[in-house]
Protein backbone atom coordinates (compact mmCIF):
# COMPACT_ATOMS: atom_id res chain seq x y z
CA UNK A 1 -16.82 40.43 6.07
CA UNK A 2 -15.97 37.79 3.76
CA UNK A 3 -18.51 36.08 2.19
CA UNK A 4 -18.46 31.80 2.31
CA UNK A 5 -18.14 29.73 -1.05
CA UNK A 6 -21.51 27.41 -0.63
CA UNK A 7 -21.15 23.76 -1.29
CA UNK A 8 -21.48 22.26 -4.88
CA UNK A 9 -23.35 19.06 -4.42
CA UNK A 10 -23.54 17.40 -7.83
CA UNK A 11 -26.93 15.42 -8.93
CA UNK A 12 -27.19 12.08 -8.18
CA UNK A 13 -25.86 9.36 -10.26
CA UNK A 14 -28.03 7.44 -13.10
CA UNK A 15 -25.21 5.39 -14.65
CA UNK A 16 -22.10 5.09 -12.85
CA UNK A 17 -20.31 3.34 -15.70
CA UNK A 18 -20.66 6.47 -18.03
CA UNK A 19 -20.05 9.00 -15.45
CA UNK A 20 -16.84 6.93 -14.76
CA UNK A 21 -15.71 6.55 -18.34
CA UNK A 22 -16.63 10.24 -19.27
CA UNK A 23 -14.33 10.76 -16.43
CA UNK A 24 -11.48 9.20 -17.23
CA UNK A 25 -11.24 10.44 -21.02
CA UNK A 26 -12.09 13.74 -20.21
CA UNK A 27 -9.01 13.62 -17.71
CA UNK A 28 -6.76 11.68 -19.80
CA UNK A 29 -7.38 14.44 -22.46
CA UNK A 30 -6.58 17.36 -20.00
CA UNK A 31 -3.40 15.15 -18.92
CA UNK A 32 -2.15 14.93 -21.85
CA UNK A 33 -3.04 18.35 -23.34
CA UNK A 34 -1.31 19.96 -19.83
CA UNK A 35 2.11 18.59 -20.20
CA UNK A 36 3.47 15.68 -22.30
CA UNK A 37 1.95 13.02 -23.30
CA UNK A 38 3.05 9.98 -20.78
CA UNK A 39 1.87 6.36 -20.53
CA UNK A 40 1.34 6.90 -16.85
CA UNK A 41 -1.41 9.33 -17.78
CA UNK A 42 -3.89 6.79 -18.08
CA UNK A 43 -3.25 4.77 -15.15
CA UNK A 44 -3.59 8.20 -13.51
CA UNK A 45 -7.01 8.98 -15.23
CA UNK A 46 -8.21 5.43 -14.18
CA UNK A 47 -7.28 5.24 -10.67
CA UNK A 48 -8.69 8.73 -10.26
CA UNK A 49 -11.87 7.75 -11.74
CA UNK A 50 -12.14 4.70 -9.79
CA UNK A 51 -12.42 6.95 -6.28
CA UNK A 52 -14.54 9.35 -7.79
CA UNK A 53 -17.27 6.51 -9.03
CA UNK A 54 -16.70 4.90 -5.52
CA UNK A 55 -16.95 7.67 -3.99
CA UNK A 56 -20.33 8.59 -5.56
CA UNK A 57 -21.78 4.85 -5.29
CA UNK A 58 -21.22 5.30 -1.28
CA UNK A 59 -23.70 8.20 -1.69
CA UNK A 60 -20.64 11.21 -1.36
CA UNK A 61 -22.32 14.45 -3.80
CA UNK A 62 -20.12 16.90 -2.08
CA UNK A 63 -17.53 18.20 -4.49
CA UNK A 64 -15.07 19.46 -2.26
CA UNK A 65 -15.34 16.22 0.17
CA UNK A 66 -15.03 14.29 -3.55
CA UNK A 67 -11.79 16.57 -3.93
CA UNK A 68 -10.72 15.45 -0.94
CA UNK A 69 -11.28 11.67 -1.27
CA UNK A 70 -9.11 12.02 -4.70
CA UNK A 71 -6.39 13.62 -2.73
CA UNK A 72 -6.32 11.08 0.25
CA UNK A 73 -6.53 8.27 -2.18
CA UNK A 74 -3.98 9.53 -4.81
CA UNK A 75 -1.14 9.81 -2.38
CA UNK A 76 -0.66 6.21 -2.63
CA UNK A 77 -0.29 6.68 -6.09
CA UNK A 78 2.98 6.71 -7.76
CA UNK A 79 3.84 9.83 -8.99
CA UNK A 80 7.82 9.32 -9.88
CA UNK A 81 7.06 8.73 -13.80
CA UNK A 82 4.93 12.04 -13.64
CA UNK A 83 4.59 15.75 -13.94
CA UNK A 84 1.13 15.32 -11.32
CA UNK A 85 0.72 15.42 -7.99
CA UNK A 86 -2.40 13.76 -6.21
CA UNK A 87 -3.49 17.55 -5.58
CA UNK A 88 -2.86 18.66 -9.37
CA UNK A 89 -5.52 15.59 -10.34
CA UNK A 90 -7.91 16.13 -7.56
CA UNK A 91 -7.96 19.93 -9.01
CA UNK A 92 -8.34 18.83 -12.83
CA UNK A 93 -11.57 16.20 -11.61
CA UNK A 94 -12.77 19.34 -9.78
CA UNK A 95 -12.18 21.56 -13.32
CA UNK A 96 -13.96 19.38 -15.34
CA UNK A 97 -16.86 18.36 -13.32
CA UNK A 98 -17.59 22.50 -12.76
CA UNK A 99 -17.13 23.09 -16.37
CA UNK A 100 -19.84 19.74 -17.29
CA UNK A 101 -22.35 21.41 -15.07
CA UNK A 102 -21.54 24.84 -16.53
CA UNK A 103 -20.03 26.45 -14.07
CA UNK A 104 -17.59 29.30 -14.10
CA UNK A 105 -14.50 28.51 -12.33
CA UNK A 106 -12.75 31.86 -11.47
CA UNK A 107 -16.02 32.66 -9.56
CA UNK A 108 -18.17 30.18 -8.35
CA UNK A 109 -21.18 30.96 -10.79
């Protein structure tokens, strides 16, 4: 029988500011490191941090309904001056959020 993936629910927030800007640089970094370079990237990083912060300020600590809120949000995003896809950045927030708490991607740990 398979086995269910438990939630990740992330420690509450003690300054949304720096969790936002750590954010944003951290996935402007991996945006730029992934592919080329583009100006969109930051725009990207920004808008992306902007839902997560909100997102956390209206009390969400799921990560996988946080994942979700970046998707839903993103697709109003422009994405014609960009390798990304709203899923592709909802992914990366997901990435580096596991790997700031220490967690092992490929399984869960």
């Amino acid at each position: 029988m398979a086995q269910t993936i438990p939630p990740i629910t992330l420690p509450p927030m003690n300054n949304p500011q720096q969790e936002g800007e750590w954010l944003e640089t951290a996935l402007h970094n991996w945006l730029n490191q992934e592919f080329l370079p583009e100006t969109v990237n930051q725009k990207i990083a920004q808008r992306a941090s902007q839902i997560f912060v909100r997102q956390r300020l209206e009390g969400e600590n799921d990560l996988g309904s946080l994942v979700i809120a970046i998707i839903t949000e993103m697709q109003a995003f422009d994405f014609s001056k960009s390798f990304y896809s709203e899923f592709a950045i909802a992914n990366a927030v997901s990435d580096l959020i596991l790997d700031s708490l220490g967690y092992e991607k490929c399984c869960g740990n």
